[in-house]
Protein backbone atom coordinates (compact mmCIF):
# COMPACT_ATOMS: atom_id res chain seq x y z
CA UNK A 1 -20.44 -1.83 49.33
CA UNK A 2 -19.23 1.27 49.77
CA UNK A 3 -15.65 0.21 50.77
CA UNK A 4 -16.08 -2.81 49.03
CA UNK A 5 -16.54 -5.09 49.92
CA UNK A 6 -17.10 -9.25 51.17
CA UNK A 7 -18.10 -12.54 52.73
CA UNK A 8 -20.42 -12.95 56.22
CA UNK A 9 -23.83 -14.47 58.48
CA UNK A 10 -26.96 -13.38 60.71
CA UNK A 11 -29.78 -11.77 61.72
CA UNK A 12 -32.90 -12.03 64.05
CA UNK A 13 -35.34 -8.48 64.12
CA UNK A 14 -38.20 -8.96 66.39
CA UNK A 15 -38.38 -5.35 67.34
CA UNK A 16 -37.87 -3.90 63.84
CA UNK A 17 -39.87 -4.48 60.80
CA UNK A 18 -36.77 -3.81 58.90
CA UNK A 19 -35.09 -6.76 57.89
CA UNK A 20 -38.85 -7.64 56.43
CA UNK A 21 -39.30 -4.73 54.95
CA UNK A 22 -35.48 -5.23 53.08
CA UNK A 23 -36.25 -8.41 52.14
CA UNK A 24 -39.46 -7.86 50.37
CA UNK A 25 -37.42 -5.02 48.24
CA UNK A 26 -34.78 -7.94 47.34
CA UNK A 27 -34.61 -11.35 47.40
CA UNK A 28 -31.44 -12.04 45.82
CA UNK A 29 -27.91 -10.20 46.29
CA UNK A 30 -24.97 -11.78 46.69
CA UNK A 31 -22.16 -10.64 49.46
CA UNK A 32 -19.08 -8.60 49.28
CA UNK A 33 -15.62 -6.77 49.76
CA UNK A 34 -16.05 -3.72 52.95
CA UNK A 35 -17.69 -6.42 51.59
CA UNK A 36 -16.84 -9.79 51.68
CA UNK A 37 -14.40 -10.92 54.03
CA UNK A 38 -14.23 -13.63 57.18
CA UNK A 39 -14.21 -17.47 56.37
CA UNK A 40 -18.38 -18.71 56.61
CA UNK A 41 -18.75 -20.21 60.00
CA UNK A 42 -19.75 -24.05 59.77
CA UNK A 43 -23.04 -25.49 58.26
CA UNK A 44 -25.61 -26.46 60.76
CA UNK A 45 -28.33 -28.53 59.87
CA UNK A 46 -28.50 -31.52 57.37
CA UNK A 47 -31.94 -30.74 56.40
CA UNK A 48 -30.79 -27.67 54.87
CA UNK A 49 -27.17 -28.76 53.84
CA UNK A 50 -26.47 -30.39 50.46
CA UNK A 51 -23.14 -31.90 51.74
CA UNK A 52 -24.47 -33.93 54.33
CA UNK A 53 -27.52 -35.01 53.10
CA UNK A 54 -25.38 -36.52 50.61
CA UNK A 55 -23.05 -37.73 53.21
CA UNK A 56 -25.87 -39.41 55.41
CA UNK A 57 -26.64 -41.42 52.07
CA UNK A 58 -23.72 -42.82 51.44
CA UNK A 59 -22.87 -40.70 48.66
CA UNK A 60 -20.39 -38.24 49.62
CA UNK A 61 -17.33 -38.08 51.71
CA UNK A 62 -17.12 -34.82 54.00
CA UNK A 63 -13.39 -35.70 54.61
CA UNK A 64 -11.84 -36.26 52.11
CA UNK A 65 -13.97 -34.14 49.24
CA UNK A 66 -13.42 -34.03 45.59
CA UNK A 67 -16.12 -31.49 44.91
CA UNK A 68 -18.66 -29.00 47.34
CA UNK A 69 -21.58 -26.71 46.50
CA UNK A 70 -23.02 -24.07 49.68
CA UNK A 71 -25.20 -20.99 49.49
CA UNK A 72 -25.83 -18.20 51.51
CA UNK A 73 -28.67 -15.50 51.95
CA UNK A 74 -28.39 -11.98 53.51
CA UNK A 75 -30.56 -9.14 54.04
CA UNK A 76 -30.44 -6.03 55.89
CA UNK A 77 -32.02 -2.98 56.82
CA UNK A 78 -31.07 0.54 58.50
CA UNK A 79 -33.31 2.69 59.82
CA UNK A 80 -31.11 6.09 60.67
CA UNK A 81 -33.24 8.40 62.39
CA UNK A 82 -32.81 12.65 62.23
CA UNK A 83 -29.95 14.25 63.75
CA UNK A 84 -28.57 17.28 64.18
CA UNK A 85 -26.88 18.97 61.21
CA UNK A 86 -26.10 22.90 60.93
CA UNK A 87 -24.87 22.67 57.18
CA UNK A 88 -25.50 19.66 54.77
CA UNK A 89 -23.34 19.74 51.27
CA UNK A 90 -22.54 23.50 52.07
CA UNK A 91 -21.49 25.22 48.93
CA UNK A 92 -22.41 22.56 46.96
CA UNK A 93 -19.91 20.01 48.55
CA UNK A 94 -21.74 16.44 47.86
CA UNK A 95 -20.36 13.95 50.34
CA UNK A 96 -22.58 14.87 53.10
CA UNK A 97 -25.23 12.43 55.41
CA UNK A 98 -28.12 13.30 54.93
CA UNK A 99 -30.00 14.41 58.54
CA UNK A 100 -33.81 13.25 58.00
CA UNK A 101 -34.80 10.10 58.80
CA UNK A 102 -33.78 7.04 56.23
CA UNK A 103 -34.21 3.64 55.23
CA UNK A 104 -31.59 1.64 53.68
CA UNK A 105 -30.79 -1.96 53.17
CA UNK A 106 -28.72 -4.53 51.42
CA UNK A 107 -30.20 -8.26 50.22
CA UNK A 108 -27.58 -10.63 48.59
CA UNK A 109 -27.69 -14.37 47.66
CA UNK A 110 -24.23 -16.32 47.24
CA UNK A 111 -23.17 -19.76 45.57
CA UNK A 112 -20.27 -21.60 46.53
CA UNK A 113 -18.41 -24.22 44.55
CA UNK A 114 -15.17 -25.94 45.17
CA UNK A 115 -13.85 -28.82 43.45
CA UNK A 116 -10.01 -31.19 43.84
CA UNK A 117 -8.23 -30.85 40.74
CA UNK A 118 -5.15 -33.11 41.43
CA UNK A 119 -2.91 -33.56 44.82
CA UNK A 120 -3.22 -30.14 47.06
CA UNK A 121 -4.85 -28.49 44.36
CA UNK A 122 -8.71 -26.59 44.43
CA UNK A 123 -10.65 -24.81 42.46
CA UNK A 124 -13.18 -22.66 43.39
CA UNK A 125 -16.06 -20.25 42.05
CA UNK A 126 -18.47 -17.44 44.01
CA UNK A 127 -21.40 -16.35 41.82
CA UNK A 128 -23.13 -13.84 43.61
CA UNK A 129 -25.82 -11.33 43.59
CA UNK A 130 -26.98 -8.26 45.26
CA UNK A 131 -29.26 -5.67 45.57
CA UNK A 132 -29.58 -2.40 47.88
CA UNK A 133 -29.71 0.97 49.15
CA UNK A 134 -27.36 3.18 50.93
CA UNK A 135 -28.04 5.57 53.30
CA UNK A 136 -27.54 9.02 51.59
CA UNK A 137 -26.29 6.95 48.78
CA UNK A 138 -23.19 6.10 50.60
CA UNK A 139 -22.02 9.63 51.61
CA UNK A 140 -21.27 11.17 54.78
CA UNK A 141 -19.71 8.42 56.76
CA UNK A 142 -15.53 7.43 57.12
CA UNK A 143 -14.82 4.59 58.56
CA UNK A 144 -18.43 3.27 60.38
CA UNK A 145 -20.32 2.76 57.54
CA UNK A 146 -23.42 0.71 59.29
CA UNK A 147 -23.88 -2.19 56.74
CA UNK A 148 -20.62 -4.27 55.46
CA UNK A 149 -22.57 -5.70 52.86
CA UNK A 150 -22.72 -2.45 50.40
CA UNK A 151 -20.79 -1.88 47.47
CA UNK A 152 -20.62 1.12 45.47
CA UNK A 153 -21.67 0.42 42.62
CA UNK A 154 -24.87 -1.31 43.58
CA UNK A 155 -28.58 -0.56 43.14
CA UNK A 156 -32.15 -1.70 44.03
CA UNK A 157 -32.36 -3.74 40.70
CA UNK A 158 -30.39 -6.87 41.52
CA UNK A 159 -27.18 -7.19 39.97
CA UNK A 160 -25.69 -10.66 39.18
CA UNK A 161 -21.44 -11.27 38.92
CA UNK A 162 -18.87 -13.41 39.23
CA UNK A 163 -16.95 -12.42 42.87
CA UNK A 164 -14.15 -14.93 43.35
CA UNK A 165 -12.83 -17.17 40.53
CA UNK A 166 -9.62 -18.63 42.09
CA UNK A 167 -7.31 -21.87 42.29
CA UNK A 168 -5.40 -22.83 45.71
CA UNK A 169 -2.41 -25.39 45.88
CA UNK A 170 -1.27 -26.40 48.78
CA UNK A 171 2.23 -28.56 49.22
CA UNK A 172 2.77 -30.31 52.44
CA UNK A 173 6.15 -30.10 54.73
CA UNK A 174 5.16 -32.10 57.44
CA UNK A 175 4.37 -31.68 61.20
CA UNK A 176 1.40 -32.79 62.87
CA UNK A 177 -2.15 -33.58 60.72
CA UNK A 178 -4.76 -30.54 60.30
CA UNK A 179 -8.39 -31.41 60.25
CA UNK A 180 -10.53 -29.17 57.19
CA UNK A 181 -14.28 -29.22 57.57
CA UNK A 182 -16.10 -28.46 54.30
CA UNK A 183 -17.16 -25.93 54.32
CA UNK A 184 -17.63 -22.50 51.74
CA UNK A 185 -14.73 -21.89 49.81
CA UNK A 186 -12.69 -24.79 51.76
CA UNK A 187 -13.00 -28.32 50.57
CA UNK A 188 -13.09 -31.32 53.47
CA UNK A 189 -10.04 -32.74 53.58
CA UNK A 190 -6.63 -33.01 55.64
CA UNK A 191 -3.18 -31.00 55.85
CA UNK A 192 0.12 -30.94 57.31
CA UNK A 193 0.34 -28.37 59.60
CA UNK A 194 3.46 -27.53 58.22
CA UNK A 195 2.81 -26.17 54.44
CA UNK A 196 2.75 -23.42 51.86
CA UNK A 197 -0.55 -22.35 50.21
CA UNK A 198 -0.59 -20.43 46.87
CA UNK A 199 -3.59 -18.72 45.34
CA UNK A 200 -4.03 -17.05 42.43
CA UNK A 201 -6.89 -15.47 40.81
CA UNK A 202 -9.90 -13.20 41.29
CA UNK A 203 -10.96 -13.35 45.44
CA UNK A 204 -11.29 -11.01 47.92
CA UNK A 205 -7.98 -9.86 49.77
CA UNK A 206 -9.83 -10.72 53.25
CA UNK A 207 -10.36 -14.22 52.12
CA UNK A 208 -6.47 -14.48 53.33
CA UNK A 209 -5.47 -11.68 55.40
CA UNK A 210 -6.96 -10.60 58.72
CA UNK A 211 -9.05 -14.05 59.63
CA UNK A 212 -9.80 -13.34 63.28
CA UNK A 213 -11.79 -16.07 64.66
CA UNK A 214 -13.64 -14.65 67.49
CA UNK A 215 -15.19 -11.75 64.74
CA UNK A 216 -15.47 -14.89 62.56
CA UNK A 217 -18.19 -13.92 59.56
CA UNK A 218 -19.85 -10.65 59.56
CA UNK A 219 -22.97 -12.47 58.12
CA UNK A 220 -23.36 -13.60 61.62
CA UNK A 221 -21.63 -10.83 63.92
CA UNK A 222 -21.36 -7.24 63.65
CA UNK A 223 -23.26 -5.31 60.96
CA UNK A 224 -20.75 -2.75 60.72
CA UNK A 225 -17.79 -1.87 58.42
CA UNK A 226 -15.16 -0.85 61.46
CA UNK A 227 -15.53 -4.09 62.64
CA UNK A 228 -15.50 -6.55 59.58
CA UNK A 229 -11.42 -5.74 59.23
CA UNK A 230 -8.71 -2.66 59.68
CA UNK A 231 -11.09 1.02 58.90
CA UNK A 232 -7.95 2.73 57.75
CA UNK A 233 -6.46 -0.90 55.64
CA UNK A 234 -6.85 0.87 51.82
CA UNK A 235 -6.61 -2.30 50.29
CA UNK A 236 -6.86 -2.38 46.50
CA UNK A 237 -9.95 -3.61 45.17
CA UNK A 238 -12.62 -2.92 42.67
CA UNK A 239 -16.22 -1.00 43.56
CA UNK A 240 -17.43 -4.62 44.89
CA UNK A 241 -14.42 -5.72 47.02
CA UNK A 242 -12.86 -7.62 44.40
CA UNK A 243 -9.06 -8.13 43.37
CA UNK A 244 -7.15 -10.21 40.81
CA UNK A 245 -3.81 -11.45 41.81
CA UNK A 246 -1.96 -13.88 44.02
CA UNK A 247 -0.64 -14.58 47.52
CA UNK A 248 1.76 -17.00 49.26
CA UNK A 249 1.32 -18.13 52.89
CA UNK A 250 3.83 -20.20 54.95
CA UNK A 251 2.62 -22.14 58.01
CA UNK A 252 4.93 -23.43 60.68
CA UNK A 253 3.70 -24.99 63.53
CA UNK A 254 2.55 -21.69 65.52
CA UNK A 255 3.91 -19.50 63.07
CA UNK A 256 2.17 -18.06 59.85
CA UNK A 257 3.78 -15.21 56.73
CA UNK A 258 1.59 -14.12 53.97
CA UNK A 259 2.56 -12.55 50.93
CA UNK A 260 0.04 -10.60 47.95
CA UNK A 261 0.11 -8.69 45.49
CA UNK A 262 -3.26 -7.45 44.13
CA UNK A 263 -4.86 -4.99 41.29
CA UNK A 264 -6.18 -1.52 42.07
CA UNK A 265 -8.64 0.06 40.72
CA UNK A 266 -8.44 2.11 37.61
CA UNK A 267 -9.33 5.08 39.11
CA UNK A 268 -10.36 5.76 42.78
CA UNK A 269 -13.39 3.76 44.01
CA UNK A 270 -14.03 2.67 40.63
CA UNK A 271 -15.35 -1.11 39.40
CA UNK A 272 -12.64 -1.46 36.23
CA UNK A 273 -9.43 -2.84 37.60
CA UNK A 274 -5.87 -2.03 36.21
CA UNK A 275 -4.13 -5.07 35.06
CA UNK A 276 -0.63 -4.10 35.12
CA UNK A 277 0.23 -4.92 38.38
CA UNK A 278 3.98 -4.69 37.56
CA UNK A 279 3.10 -0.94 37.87
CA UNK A 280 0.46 -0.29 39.78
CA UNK A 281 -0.57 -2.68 42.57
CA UNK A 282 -1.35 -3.25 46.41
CA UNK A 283 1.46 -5.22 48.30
CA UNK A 284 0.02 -6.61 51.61
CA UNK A 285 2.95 -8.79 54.23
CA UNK A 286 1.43 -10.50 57.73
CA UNK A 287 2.81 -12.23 60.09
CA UNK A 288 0.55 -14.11 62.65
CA UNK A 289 1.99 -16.35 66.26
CA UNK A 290 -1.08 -18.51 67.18
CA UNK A 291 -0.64 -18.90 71.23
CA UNK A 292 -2.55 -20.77 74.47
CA UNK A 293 -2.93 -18.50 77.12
CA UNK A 294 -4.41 -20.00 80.55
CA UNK A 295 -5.30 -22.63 78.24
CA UNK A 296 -7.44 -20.64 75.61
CA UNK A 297 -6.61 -20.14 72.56
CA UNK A 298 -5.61 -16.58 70.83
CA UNK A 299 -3.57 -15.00 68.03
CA UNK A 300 -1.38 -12.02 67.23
CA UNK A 301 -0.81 -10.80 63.56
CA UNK A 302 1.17 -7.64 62.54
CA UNK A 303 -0.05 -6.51 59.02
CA UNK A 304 1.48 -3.90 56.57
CA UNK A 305 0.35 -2.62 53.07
CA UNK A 306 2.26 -0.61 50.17
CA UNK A 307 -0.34 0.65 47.60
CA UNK A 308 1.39 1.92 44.32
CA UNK A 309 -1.76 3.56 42.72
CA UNK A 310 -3.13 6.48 40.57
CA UNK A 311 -4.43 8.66 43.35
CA UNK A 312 -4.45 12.57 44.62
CA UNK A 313 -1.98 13.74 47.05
CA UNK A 314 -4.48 16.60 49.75
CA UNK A 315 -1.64 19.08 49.61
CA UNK A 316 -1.05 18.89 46.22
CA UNK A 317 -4.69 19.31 45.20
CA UNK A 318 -4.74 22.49 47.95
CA UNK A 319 -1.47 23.60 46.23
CA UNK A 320 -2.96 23.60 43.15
CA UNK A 321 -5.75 25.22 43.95
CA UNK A 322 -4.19 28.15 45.39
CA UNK A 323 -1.86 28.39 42.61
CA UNK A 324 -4.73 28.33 40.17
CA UNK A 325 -7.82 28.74 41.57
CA UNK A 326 -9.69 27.63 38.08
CA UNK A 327 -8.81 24.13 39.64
CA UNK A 328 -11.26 23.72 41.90
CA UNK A 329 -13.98 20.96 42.60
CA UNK A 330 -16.32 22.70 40.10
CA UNK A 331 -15.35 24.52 37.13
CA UNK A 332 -17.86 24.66 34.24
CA UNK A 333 -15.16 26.33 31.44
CA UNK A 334 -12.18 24.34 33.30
CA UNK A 335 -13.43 21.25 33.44
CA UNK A 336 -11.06 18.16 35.28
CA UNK A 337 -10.59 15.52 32.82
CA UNK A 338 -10.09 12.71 35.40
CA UNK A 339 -12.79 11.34 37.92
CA UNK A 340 -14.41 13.65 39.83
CA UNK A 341 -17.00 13.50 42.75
CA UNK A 342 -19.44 15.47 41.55
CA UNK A 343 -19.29 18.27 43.87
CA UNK A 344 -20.36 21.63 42.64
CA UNK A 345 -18.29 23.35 45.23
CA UNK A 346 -16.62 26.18 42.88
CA UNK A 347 -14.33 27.40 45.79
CA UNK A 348 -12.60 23.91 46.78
CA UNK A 349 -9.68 22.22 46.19
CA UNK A 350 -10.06 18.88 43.38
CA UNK A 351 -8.11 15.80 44.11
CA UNK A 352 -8.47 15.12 40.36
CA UNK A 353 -5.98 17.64 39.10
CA UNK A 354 -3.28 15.97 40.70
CA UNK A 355 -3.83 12.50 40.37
CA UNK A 356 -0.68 10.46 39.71
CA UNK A 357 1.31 7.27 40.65
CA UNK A 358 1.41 7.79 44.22
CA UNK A 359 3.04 5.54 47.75
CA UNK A 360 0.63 4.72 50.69
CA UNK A 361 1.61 2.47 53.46
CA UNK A 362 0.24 1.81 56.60
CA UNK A 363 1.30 -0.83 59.41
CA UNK A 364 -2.03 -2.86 61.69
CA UNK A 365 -1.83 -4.89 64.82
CA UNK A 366 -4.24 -7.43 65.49
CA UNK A 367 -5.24 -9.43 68.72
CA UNK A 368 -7.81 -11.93 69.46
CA UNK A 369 -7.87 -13.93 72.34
CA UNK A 370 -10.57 -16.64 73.92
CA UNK A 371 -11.97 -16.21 77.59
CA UNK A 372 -13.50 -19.48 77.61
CA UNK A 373 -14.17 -21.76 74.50
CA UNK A 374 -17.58 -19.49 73.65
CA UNK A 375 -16.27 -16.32 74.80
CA UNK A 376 -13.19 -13.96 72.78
CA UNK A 377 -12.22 -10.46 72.57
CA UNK A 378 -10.42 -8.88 69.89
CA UNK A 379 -8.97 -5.60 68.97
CA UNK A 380 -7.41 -4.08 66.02
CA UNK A 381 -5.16 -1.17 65.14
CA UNK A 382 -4.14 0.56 62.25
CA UNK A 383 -2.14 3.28 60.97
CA UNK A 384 -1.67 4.84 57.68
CA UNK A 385 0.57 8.08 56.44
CA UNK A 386 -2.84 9.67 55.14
CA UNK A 387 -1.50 11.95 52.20
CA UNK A 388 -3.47 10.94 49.72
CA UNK A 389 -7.29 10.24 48.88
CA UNK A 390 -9.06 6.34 49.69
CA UNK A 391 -8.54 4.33 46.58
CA UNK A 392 -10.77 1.66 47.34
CA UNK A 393 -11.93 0.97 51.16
CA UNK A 394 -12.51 3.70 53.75
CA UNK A 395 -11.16 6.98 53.86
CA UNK A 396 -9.63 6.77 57.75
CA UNK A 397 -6.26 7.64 58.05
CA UNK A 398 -6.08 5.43 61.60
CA UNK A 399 -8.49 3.07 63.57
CA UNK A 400 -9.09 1.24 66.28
CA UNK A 401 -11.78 -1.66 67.08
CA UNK A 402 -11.91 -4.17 70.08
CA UNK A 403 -15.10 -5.83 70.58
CA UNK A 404 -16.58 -9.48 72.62
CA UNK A 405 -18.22 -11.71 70.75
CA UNK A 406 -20.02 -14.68 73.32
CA UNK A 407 -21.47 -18.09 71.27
CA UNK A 408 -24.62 -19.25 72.58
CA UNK A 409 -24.00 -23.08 74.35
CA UNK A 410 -22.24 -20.05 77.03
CA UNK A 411 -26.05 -19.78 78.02
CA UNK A 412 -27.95 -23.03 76.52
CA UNK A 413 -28.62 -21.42 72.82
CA UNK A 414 -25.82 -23.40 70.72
CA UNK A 415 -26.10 -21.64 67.81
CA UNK A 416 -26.75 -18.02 68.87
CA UNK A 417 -24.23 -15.66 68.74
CA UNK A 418 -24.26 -11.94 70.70
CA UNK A 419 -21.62 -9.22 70.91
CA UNK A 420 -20.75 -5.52 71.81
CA UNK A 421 -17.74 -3.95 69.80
CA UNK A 422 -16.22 0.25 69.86
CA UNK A 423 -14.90 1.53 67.33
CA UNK A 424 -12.98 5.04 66.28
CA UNK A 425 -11.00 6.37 63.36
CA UNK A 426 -9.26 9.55 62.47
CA UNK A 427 -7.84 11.54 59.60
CA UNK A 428 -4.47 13.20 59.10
CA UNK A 429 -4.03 17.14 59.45
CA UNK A 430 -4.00 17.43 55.75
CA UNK A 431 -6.62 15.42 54.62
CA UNK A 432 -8.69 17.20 57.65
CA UNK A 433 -7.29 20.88 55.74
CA UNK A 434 -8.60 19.37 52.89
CA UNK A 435 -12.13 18.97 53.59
CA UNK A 436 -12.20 21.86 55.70
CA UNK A 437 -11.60 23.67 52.57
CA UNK A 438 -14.29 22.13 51.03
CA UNK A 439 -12.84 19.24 49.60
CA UNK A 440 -14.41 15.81 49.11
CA UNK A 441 -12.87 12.51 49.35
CA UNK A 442 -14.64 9.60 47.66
CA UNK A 443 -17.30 9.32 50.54
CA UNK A 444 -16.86 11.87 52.93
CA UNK A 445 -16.85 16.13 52.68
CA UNK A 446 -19.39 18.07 54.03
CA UNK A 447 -17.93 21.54 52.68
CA UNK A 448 -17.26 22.89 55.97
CA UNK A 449 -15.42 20.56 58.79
CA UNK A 450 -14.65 20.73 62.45
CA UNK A 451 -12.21 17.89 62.67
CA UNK A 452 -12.87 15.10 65.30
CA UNK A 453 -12.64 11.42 65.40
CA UNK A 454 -15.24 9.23 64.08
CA UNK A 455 -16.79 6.89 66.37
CA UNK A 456 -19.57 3.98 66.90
CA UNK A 457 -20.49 1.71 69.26
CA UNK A 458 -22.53 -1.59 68.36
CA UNK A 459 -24.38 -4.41 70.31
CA UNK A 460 -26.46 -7.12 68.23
CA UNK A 461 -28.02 -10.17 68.88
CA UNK A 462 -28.15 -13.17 66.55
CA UNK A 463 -31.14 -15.65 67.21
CA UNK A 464 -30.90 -19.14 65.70
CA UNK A 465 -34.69 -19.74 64.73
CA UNK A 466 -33.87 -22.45 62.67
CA UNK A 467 -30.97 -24.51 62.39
CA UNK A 468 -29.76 -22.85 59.61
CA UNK A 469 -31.40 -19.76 59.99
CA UNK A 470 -30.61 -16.35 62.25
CA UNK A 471 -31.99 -13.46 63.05
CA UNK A 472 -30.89 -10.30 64.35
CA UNK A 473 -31.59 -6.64 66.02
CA UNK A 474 -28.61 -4.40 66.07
CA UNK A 475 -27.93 -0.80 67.50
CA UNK A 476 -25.33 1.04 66.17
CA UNK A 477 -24.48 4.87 67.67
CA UNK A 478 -22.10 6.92 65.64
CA UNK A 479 -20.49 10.34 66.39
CA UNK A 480 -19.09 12.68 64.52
CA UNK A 481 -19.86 11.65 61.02
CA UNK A 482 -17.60 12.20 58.07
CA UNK A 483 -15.10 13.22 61.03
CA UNK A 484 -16.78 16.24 61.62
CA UNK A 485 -17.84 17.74 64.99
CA UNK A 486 -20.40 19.76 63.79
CA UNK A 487 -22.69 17.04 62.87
CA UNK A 488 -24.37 14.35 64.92
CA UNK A 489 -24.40 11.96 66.98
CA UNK A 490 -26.30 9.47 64.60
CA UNK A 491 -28.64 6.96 65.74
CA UNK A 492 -28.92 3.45 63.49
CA UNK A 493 -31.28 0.68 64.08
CA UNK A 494 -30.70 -2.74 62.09
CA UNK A 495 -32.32 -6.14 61.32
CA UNK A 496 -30.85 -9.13 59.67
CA UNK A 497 -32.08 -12.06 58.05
CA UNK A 498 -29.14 -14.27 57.37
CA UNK A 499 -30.10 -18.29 55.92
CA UNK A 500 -27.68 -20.96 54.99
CA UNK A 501 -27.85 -24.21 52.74
């Protein structure tokens, strides 16, 4: 997914042929980082649900569990229709969208197992598998990309891999007694609410940080990426959404501290990882106060990252370039050793003549707080010092989301699920110098650029046809794409097909 990405739920089209038509192009995929990310919402029907079939028979205890197998399938389409554009890739710049009409979509099938090792420990493994097709083959968009499920290294064929291979250990301090359904990647059982939790291994980063409950799983909420978590949160991770590494969480009654650290990618948006993460690595530290407020429940967590990382400083690369103009974005006798983008832009500044071990931090505040026991609101904020190029999630530089999600027993539909969320990002002044030069940065660059804020707004519906089936329309609107005023406003229309068992 073109940030990476992670982990979600729904879908109902009625109006759009879309999600069909995405469906019958793949059948299996499996889900990611942008993509990958909020804890799967509970299981609902024991005709489709291993666990309690098993359960009902005598044969397995949902409590107290010393093994669990779920599965998950996803597919969705985009239909983006024309928009205004007066330049596309000018000079050969390649990180443009593309304004005629498009179809893209994303189709991925998930396993989950879990098994109890010994006292507070768990092991778990995510196959997966996906399939799709980006819009303008991920180009042109910062941080609204319209389908959290694409990663950017994926294709039409359908590619099978191993997302999360990881062990948990948990070691209770006391307090009062916290209920675990079983559930994907959690095993049924019981904890003190006072504890630490340790994992290590290969997961996504948003399988621990950033959990808001009324966004809950993007495979049944929002289809798009400014939602799912932070825009401008460059967390490390490979092409998919993937890390290796380890965090530490402390719970105390109301209070909560995590701890990672995780691998980067080799190089910029890249699938190999770099493994010494004594050198290079992604640091993330939250702290979260769960609260009752006119007796709903709500949250506040304060997030900050520190990215050590092989990447491109935007001044440097426009100091170079003006220094030496042979190091530009396309130089057939001076060709850039390092990654490039493939632009062909021969009068642009490179980010891959200055690529070294370069700082980024950035600091994110997020708020979620229940109406009534069916109705929340959240927002998020983030910002990041934006002096060097996106190393693996969005290129935004700062973002902000809120957003309602509403549950269906709120009107007599238990399991449907409806919401309405805004979102807007921005770059810095010299990553906007940058691109206005001509520049390209991993997913954005349209040669030319009139700097403005990226925005969307999204409503969706989620219909529960079956008990363990949804489906859902979505609109998204998006304005000035890539962060550039002189193209747009972008029109996206979405279906989703999202089953569980």
């Amino acid at each position: 997914m073109r940030r990476l990405c992670f982990l979600p739920r729904p879908v109902r089209p009625a109006a759009l042929a879309l999600g069909v038509l995405a469906a019958g192009r793949v059948l299996l995929a499996a889900a990611p980082a942008r993509a990958q990310a909020a804890p799967p919402a509970e299981h609902q029907d024991a005709a489709f649900d291993l666990m309690n079939v098993l359960s009902h028979a005598g044969l397995h205890d949902l409590g107290d569990e010393s093994w669990n197998v779920y599965g998950q399938f996803t597919t969705i389409g985009s239909w983006k229709l024309p928009f205004a554009a007066p330049y596309t890739n000018a000079n050969g710049s390649s990180n443009s969208l593309l304004p005629d009409a498009e179809l893209g979509f994303t189709g991925t099938f998930t396993l989950f197992f879990g098994l109890h090792l010994w006292p507070g420990g768990e092991a778990y493994l995510v196959p997966e598998v996906i399939a799709e097709r980006p819009l303008s083959g991920l180009h042109g968009i910062g941080g609204a990309i319209q389908d959290f499920e694409l990663q950017k290294t994926g294709s039409e064929t359908p590619q099978v891999y191993r997302s999360r291979t990881f062990l948990r250990q948990t070691f209770g301090l006391g307090g009062e007694k916290v209920v675990k359904d079983s559930d994907p990647m959690q095993l049924g059982t019981t904890y003190d609410r006072r504890r630490i939790v340790l994992t290590a291994g290969n997961f996504s980063i948003l399988d621990v940080f950033d959990r808001n409950s009324v966004y809950g799983d993007p495979r049944r909420t929002f289809f798009n990426m400014a939602f799912m978590t932070y825009s401008s949160w460059d967390f490390p991770s490979d092409a998919r959404g993937y890390s290796w590494g380890g965090t530490v969480e402390v719970y105390w009654d109301d209070w909560a501290w995590r701890f990672g650290r995780i691998t980067p990618p080799q190089q910029p948006n890249q699938l190999p990882q770099e493994f010494r993460i004594w050198q290079y690595y992604g640091d993330q530290l939250e702290l979260e106060h769960d609260h009752v407020l006119f007796g709903q429940e709500g949250a506040v967590r304060v997030l900050g990252y520190r990215n050590q990382v092989d990447t491109g400083s935007f001044n440097d690369a426009i100091a170079a370039y003006q220094a030496d103009p042979s190091k530009n974005a396309y130089n057939a006798q001076t060709a850039c050793p390092g990654l490039t983008y493939g632009s062909t832009n021969a009068t642009a500044p490179d980010l891959c003549w200055v690529r070294r071990t370069t700082t980024k931090v950035g600091v994110g505040l997020d708020l979620e707080q229940h109406l009534t026991p069916d109705i929340g609101v959240f927002f998020r904020g983030m910002v990041s010092d934006g002096r060097s190029e996106v190393d693996a999630y969005n290129p935004a530089d700062r973002s902000i989301a809120v957003g309602v999600v509403a549950r269906g027993p709120a009107w007599h539909r238990e399991f449907d699920v409806a919401g309405v969320g805004f979102g807007m990002s921005w770059i810095s002044d010299e990553h906007a110098r940058y691109l206005a030069m001509g520049g390209v940065d991993g997913f954005v660059g349209d040669g030319h650029l009139r700097q403005a804020a990226e925005g969307v707004v999204e409503g969706f519906y989620s219909f529960n046809v079956l008990r363990a089936v949804w489906l859902a329309p979505d609109y998204q609107f998006l304005w000035n794409p890539g962060f550039n005023a002189d193209r747009g406003p972008v029109h996206i229309l979405g279906g989703k097909v999202h089953a569980e068992f």
